[in-house]
N, C-alpha and C. Protein backbone atom coordinates (compact mmCIF):
# COMPACT_ATOMS: atom_id res chain seq x y z
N UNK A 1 0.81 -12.34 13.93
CA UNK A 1 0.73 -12.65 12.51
C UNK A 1 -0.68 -12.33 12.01
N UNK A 2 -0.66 -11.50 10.94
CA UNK A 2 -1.98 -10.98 10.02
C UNK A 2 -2.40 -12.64 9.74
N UNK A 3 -3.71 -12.60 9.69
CA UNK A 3 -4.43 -13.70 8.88
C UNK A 3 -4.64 -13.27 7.78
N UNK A 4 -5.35 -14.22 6.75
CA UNK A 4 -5.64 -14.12 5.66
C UNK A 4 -6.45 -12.79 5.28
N UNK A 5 -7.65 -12.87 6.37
CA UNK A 5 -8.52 -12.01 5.90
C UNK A 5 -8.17 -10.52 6.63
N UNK A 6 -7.56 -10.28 7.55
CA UNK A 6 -6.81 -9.47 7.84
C UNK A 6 -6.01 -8.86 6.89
N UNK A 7 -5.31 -9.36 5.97
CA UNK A 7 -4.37 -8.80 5.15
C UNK A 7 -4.99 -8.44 4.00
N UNK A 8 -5.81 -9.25 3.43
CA UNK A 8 -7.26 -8.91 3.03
C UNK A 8 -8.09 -7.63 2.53
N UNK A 9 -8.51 -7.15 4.09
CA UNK A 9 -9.05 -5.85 4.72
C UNK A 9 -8.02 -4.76 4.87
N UNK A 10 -6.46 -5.15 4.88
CA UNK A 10 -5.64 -4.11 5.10
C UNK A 10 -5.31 -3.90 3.65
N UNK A 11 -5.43 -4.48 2.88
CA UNK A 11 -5.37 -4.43 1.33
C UNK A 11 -6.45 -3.29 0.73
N UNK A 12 -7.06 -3.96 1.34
CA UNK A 12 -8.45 -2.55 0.49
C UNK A 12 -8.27 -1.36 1.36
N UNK A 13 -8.02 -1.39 2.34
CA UNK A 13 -7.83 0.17 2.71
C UNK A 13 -6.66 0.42 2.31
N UNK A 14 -5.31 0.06 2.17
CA UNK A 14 -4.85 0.85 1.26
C UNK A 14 -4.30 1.08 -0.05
N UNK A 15 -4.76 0.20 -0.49
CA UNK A 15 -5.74 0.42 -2.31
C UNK A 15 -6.49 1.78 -2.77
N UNK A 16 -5.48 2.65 -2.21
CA UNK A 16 -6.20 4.25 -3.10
C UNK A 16 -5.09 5.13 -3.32
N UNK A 17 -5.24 5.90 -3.99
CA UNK A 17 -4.05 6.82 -4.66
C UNK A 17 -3.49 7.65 -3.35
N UNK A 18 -4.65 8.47 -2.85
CA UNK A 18 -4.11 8.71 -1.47
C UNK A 18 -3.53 8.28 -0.51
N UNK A 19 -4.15 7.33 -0.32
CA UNK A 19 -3.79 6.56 1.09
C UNK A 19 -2.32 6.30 0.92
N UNK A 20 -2.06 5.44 -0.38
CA UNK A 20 -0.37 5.15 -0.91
C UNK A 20 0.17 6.21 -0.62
N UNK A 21 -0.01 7.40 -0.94
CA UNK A 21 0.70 8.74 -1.02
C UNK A 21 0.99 9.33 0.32
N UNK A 22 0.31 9.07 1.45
CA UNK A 22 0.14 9.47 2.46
C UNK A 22 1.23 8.20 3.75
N UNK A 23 1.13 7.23 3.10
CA UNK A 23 2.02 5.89 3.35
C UNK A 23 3.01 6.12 2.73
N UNK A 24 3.31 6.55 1.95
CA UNK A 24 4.79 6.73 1.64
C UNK A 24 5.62 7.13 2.07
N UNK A 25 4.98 8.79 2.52
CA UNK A 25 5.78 9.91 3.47
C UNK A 25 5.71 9.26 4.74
N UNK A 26 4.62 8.92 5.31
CA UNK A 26 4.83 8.11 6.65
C UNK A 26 5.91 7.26 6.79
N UNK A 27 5.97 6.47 5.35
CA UNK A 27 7.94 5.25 5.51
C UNK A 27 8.79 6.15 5.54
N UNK A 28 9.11 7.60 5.53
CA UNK A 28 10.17 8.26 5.48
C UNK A 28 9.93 8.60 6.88
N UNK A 29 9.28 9.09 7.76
CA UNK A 29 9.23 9.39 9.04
C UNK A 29 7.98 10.13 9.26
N UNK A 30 7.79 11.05 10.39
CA UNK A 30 6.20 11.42 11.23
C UNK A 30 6.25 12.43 9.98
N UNK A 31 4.68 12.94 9.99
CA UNK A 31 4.29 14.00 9.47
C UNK A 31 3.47 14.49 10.22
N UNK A 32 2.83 15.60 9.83
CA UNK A 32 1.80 16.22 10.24
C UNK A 32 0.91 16.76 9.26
N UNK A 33 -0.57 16.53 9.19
CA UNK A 33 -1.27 17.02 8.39
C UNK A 33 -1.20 18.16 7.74
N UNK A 34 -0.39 19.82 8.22
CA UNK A 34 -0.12 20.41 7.11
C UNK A 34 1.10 19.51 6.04
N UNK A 35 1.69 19.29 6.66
CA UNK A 35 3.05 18.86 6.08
C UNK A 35 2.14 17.83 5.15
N UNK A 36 1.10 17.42 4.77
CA UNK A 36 0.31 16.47 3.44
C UNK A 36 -0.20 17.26 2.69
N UNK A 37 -0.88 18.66 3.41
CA UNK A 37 -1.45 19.46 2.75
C UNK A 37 -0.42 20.26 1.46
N UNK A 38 0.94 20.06 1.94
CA UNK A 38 1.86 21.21 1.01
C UNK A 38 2.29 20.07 -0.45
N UNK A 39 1.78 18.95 -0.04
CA UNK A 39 2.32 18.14 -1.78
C UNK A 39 0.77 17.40 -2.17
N UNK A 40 0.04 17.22 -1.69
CA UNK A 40 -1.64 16.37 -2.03
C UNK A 40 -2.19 17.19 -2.78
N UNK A 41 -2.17 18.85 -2.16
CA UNK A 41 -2.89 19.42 -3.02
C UNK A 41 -4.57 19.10 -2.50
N UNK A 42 -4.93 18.88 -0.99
CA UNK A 42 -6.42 18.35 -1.01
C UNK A 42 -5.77 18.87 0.09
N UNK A 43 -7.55 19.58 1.01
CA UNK A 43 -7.74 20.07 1.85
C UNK A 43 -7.65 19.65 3.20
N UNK A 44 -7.06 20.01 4.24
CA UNK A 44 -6.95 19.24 5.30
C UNK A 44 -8.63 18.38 5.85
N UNK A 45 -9.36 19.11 5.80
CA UNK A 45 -10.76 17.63 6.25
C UNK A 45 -10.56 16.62 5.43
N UNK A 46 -10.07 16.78 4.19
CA UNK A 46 -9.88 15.24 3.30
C UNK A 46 -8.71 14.48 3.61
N UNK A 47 -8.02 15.11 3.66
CA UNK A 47 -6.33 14.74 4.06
C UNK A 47 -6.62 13.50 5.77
N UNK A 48 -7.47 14.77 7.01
CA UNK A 48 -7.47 13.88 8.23
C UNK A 48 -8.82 12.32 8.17
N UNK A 49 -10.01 12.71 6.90
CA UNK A 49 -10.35 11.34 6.65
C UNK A 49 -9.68 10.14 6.15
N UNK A 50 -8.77 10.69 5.39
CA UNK A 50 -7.98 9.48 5.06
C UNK A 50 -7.01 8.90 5.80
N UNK A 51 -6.32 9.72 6.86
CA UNK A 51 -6.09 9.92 8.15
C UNK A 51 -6.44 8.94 9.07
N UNK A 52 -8.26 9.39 9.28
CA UNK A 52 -8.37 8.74 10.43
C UNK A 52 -9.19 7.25 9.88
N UNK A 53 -9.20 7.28 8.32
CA UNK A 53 -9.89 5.53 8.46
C UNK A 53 -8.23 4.76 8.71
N UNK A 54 -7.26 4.88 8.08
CA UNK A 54 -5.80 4.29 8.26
C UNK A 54 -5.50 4.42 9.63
N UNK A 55 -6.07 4.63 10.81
CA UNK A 55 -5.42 5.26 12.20
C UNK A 55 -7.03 3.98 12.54
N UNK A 56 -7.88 3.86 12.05
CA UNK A 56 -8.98 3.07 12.67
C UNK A 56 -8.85 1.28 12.27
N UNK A 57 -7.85 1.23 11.54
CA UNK A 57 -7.78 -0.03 11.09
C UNK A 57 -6.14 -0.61 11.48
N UNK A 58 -5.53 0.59 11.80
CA UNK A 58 -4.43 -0.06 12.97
C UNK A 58 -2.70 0.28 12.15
N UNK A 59 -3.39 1.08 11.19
CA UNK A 59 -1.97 1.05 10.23
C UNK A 59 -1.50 2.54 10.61
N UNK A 60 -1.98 3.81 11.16
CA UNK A 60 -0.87 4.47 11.52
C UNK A 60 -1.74 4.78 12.67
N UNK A 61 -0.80 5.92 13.64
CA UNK A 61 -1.08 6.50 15.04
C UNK A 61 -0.63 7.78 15.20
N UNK A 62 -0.81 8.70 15.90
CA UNK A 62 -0.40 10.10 16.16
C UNK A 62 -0.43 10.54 17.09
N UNK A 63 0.68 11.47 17.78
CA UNK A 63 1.08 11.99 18.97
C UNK A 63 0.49 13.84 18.64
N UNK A 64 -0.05 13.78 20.01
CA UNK A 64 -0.28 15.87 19.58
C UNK A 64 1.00 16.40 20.19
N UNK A 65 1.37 17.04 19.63
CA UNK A 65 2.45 18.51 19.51
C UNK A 65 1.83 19.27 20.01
N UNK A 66 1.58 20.05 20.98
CA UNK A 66 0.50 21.93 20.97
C UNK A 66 -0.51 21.59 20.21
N UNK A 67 -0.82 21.71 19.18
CA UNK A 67 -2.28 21.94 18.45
C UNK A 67 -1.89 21.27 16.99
N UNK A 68 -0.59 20.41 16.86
CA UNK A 68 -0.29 19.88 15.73
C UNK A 68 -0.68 18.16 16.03
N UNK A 69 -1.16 17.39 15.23
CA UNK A 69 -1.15 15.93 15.50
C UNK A 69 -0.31 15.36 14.47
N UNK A 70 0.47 14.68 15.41
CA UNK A 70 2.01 14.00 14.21
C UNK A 70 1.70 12.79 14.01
N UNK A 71 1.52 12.47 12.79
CA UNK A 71 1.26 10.90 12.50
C UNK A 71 2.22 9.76 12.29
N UNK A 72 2.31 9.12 12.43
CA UNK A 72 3.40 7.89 11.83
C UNK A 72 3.18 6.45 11.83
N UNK A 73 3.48 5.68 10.99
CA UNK A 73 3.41 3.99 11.28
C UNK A 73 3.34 3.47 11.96
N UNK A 74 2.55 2.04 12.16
CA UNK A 74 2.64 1.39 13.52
C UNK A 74 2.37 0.07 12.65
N UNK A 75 1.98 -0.49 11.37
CA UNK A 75 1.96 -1.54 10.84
C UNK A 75 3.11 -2.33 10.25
N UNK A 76 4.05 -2.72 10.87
CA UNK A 76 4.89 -3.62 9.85
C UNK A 76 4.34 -4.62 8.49
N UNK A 77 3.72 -4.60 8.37
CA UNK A 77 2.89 -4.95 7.23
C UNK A 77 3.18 -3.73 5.77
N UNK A 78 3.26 -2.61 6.10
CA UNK A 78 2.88 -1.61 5.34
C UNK A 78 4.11 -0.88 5.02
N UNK A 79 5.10 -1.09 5.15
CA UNK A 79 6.97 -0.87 4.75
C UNK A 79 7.40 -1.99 3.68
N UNK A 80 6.73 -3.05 3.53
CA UNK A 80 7.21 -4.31 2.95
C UNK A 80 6.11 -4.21 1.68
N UNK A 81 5.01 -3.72 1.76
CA UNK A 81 4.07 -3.74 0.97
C UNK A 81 4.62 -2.54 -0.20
N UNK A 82 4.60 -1.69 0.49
CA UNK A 82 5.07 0.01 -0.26
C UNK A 82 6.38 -0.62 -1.20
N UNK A 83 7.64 -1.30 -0.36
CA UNK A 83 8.59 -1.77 -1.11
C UNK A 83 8.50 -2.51 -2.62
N UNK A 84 7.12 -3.14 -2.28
CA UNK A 84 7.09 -4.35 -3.43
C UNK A 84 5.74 -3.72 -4.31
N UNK A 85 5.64 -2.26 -4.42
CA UNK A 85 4.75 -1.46 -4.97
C UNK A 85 5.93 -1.22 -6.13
N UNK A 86 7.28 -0.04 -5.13
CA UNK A 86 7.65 0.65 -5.96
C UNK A 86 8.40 -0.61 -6.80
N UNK A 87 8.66 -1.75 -6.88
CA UNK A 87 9.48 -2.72 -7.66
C UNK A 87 9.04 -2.40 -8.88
N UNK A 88 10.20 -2.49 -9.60
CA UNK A 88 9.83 -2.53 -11.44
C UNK A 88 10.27 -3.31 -11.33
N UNK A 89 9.19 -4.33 -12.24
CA UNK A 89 9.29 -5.56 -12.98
C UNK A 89 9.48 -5.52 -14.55
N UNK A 90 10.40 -5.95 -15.25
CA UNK A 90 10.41 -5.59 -16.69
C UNK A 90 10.40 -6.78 -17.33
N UNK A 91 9.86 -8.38 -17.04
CA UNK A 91 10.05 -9.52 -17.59
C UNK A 91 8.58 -10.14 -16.78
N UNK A 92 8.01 -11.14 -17.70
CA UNK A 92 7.01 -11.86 -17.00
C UNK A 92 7.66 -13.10 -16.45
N UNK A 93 6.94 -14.20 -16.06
CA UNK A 93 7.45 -15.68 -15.34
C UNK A 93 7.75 -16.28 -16.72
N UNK A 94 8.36 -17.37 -16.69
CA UNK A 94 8.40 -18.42 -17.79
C UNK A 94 7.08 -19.01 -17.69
N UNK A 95 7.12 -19.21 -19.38
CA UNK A 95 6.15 -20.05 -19.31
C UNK A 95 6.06 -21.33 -19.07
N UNK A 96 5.26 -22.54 -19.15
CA UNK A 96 5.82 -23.80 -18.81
C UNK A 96 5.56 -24.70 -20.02
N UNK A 97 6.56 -25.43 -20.37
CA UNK A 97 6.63 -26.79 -21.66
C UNK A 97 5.46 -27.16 -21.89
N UNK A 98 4.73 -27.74 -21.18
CA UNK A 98 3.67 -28.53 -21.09
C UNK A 98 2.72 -28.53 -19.97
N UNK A 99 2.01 -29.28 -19.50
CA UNK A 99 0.97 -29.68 -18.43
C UNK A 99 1.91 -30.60 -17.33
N UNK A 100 2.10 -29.83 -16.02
CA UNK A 100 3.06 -30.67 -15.31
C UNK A 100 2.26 -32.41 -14.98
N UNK A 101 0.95 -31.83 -15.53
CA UNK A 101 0.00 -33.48 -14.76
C UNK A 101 0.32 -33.93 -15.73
N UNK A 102 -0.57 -34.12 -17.24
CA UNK A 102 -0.55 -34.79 -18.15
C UNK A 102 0.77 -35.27 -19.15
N UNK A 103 1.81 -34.02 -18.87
CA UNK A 103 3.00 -34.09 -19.49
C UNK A 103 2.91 -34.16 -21.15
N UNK A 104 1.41 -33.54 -21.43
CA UNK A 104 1.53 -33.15 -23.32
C UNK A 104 1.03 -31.85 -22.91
N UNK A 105 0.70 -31.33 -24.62
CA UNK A 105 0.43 -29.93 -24.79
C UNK A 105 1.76 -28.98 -24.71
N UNK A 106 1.44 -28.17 -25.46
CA UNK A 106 2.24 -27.10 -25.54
C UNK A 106 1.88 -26.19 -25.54
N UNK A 107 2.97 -25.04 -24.46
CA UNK A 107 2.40 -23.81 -24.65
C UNK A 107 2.49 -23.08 -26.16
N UNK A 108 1.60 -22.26 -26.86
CA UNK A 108 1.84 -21.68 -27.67
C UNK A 108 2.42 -20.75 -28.05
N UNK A 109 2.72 -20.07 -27.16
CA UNK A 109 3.72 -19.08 -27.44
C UNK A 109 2.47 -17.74 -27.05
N UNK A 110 3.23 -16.32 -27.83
CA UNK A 110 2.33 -15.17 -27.16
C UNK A 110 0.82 -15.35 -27.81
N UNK A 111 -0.29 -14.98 -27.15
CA UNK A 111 -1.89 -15.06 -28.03
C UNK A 111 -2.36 -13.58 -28.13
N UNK A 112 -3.07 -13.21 -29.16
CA UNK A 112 -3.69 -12.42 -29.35
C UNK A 112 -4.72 -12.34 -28.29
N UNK A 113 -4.56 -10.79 -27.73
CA UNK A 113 -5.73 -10.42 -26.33
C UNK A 113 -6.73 -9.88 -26.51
């Protein structure tokens, strides 16, 4: 079980446009660094840094092929996360009547932001 600050640290690493993008194709199955290069649009040295900080913090791993390195998942953490990325939400929470302590006040309704 991730701890707090564990999940934390696995949060900020993958908190970037890439990294998501690169985690995505990984939930569909192995890749290989050309195979990122043909939809990223970014050069393979950028492609294997982002690569190898996600491979240093425990969230993916890779097998060599001949002269190809195949990457894929190894975090169960990071299938459940991606899931509750792509969720559309189209409603906020309720709001609540009052103050559950004091039991006055009212919410006002929507406020100017």
């Amino acid at each position: 079980m991730l701890s707090s600050g564990k999940k934390i640290e696995l949060l900020k690493i993958i908190a970037h446009p890439v990294r998501i993008t690169i985690l995505e194709e990984l939930a569909k199955g192995v890749k290989c660094v050309s195979d990122f290069e043909d939809f990223l649009e970014l050069r393979q040295p950028n492609i294997s840094q982002h690569l190898s900080l996600l491979r240093e913090h425990g969230i993916v791993d890779y097998y060599v092929d001949g002269r190809l390195r195949c990457y894929f998942l190894v975090n169960p953490f990071v299938p459940d996360i991606l899931k509750l990325l792509r969720k559309d939400y189209h409603q906020t929470l309720s709001r609540p009547a009052c103050c559950p302590v004091t039991r006055k006040g009212v919410y006002p309704g929507d406020r100017k932001k």
